[in-house]
C-alpha atoms as a PDB file:
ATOM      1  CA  UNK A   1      69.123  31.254  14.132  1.00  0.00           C
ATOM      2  CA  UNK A   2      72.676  30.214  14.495  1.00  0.00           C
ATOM      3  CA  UNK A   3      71.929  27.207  16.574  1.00  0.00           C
ATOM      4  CA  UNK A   4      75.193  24.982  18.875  1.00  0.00           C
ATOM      5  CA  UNK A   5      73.896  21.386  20.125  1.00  0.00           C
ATOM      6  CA  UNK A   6      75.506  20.133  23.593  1.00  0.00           C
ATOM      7  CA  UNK A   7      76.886  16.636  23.707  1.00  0.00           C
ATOM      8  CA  UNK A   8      73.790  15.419  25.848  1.00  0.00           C
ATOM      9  CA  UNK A   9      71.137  16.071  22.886  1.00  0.00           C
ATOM     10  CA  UNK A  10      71.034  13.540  20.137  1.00  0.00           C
ATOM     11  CA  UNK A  11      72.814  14.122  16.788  1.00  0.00           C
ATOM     12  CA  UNK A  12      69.703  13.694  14.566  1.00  0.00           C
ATOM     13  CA  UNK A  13      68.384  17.099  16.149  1.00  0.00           C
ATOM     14  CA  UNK A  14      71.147  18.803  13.936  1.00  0.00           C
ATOM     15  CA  UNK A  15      68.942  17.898  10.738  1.00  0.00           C
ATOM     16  CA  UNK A  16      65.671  18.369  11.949  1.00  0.00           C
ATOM     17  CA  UNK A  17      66.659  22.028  13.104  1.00  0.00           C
ATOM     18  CA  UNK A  18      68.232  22.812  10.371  1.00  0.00           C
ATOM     19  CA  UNK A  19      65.296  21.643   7.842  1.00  0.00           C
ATOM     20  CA  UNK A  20      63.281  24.359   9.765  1.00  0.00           C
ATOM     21  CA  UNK A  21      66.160  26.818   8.389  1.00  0.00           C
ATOM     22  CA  UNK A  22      68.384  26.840  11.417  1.00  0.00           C
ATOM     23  CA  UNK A  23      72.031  27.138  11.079  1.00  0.00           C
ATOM     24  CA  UNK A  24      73.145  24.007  13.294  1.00  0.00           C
ATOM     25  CA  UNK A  25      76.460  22.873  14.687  1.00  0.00           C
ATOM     26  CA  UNK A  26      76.888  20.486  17.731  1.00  0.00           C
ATOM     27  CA  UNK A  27      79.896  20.467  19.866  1.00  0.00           C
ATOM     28  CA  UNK A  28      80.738  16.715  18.700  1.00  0.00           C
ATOM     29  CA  UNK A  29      81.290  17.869  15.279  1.00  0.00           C
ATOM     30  CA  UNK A  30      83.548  20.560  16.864  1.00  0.00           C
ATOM     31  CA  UNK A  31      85.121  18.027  19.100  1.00  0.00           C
ATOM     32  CA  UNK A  32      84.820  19.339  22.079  1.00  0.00           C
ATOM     33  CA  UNK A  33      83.121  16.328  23.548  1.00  0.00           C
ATOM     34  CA  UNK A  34      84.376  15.476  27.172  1.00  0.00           C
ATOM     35  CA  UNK A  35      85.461  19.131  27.014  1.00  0.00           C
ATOM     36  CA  UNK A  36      85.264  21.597  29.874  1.00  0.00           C
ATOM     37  CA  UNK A  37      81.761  23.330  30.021  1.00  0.00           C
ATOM     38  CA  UNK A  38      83.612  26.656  30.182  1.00  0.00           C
ATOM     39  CA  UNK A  39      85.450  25.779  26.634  1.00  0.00           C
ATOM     40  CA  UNK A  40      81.983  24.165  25.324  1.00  0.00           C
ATOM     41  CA  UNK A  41      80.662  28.000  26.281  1.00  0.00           C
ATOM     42  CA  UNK A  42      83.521  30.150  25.057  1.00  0.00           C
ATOM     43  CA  UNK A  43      83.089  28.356  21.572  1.00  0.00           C
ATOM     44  CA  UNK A  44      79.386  28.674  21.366  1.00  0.00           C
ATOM     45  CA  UNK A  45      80.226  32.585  22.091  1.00  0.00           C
ATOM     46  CA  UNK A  46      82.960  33.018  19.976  1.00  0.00           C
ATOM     47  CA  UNK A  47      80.645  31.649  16.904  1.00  0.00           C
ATOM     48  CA  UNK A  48      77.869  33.576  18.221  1.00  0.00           C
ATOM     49  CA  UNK A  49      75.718  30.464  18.651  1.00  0.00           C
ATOM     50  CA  UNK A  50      72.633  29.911  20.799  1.00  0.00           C
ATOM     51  CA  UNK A  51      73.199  27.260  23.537  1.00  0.00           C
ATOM     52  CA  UNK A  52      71.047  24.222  23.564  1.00  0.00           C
ATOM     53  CA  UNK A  53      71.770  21.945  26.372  1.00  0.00           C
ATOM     54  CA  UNK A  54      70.603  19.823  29.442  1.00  0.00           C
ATOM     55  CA  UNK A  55      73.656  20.515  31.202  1.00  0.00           C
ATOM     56  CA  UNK A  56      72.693  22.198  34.833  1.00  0.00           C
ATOM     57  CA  UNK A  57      76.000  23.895  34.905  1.00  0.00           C
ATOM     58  CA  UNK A  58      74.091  26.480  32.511  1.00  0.00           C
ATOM     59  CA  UNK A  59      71.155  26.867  34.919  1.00  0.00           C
ATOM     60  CA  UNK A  60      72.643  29.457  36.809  1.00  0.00           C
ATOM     61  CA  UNK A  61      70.788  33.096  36.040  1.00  0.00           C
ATOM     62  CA  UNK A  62      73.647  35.387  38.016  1.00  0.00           C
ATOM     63  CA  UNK A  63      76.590  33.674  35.970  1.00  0.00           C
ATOM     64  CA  UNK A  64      74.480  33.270  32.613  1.00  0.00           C
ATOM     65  CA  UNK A  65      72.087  36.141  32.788  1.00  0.00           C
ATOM     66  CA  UNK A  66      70.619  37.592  29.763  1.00  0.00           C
ATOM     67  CA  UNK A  67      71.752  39.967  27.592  1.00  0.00           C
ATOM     68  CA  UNK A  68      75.233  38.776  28.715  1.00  0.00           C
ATOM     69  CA  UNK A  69      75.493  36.132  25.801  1.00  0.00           C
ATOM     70  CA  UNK A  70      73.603  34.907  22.508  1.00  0.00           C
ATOM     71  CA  UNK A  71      71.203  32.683  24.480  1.00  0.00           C
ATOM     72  CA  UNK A  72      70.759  29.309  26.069  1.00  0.00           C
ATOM     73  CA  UNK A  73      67.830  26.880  25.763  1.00  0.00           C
ATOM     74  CA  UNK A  74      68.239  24.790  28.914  1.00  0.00           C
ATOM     75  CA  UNK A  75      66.100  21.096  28.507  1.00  0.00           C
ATOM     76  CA  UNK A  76      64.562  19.634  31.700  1.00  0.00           C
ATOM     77  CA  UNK A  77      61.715  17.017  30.277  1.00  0.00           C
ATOM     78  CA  UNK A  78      60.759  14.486  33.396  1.00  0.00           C
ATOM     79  CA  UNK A  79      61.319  11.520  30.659  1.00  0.00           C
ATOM     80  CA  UNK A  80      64.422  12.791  28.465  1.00  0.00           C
ATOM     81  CA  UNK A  81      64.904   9.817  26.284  1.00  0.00           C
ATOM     82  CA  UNK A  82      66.316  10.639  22.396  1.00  0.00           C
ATOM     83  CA  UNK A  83      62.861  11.066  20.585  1.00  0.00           C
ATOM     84  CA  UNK A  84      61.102  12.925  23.157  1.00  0.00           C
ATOM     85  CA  UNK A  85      63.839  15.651  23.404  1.00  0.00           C
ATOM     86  CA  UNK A  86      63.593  15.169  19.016  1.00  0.00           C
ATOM     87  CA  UNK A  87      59.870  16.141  19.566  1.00  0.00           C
ATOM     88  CA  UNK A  88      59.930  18.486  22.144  1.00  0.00           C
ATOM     89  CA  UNK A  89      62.616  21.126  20.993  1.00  0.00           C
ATOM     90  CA  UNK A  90      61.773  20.621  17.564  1.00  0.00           C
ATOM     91  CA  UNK A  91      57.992  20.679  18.069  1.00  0.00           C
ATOM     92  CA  UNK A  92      58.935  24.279  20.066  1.00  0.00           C
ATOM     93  CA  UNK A  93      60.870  25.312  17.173  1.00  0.00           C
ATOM     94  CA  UNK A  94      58.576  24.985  14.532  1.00  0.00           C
ATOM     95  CA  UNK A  95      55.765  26.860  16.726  1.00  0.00           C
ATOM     96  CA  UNK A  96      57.245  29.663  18.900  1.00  0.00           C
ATOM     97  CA  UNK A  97      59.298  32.876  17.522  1.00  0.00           C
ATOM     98  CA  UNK A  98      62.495  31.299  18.232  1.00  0.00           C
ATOM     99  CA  UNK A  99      64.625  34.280  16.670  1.00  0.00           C
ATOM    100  CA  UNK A 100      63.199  36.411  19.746  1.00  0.00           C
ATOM    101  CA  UNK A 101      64.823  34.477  22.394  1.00  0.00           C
ATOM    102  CA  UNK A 102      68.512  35.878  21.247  1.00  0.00           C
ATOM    103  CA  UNK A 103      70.149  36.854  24.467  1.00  0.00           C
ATOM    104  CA  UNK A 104      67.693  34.896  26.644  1.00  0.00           C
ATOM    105  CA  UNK A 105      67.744  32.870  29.127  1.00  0.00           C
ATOM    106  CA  UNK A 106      64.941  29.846  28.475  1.00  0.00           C
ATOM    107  CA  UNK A 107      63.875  26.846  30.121  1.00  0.00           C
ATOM    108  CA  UNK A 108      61.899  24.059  28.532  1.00  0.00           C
ATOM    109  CA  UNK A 109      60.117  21.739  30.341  1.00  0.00           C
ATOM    110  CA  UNK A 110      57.380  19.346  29.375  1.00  0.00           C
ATOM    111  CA  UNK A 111      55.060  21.743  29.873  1.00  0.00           C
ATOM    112  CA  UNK A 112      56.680  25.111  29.668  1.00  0.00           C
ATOM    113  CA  UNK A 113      58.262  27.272  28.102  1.00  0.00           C
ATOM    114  CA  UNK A 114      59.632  30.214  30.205  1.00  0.00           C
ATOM    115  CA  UNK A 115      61.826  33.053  28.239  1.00  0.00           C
ATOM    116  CA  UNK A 116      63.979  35.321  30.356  1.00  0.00           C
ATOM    117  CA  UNK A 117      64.828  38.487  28.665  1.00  0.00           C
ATOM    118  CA  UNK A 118      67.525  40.994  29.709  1.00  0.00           C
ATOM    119  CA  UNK A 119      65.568  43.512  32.339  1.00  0.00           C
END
């Protein structure tokens, strides 16, 4: 999966994705960093990248609903420090089907993982 890393998730993700065979960028390697969230959007598009983030500005269904783009993970753990978001999304990556959530909308919690698919 052609994978793009927000600024808000730590940089050590990029190699621990990418050793489960994802092809990772992150927008500070782009340098996009303190960039608007609609230019941080129109470049994950425009490389056809799937959106990880914990940015709330990408919660919105209506504006990002799917089938409308190449997919955002949104990140909402109760206790986001570096290593737990490290485990979490890379503990979800090496045990769900990952490649099916192209175009989908999905939320991760602590807990949960809930997949919205284009209706």
């Amino acid at each position: 999966m052609k994978i793009k890393l927000d600024e808000n998730l730590p940089a050590r993700l990029i190699e621990a994705l990418a050793k489960l065979g994802h092809d990772v960028d992150s927008v500070p390697q782009e340098a996009l960093s303190g960039q608007p969230d609609t230019r941080v959007w129109d470049a994950s598009q425009e490389a056809q990248r799937f959106l990880i983030t914990q940015d709330l500005d990408f919660s919105d269904l209506r504006r990002f609903a799917p089938g409308t783009h190449k997919g955002i993970l949104l990140v909402r753990l109760s206790n986001p420090s570096r290593q737990r978001l490290i485990d979490r999304i890379q503990g979800i990556f090496s045990t769900e089907a990952v490649e099916d959530w192209k175009e989908c909308f999905v939320v991760l919690t602590d807990r949960k993982v809930r997949i919205h698919r284009k209706s």
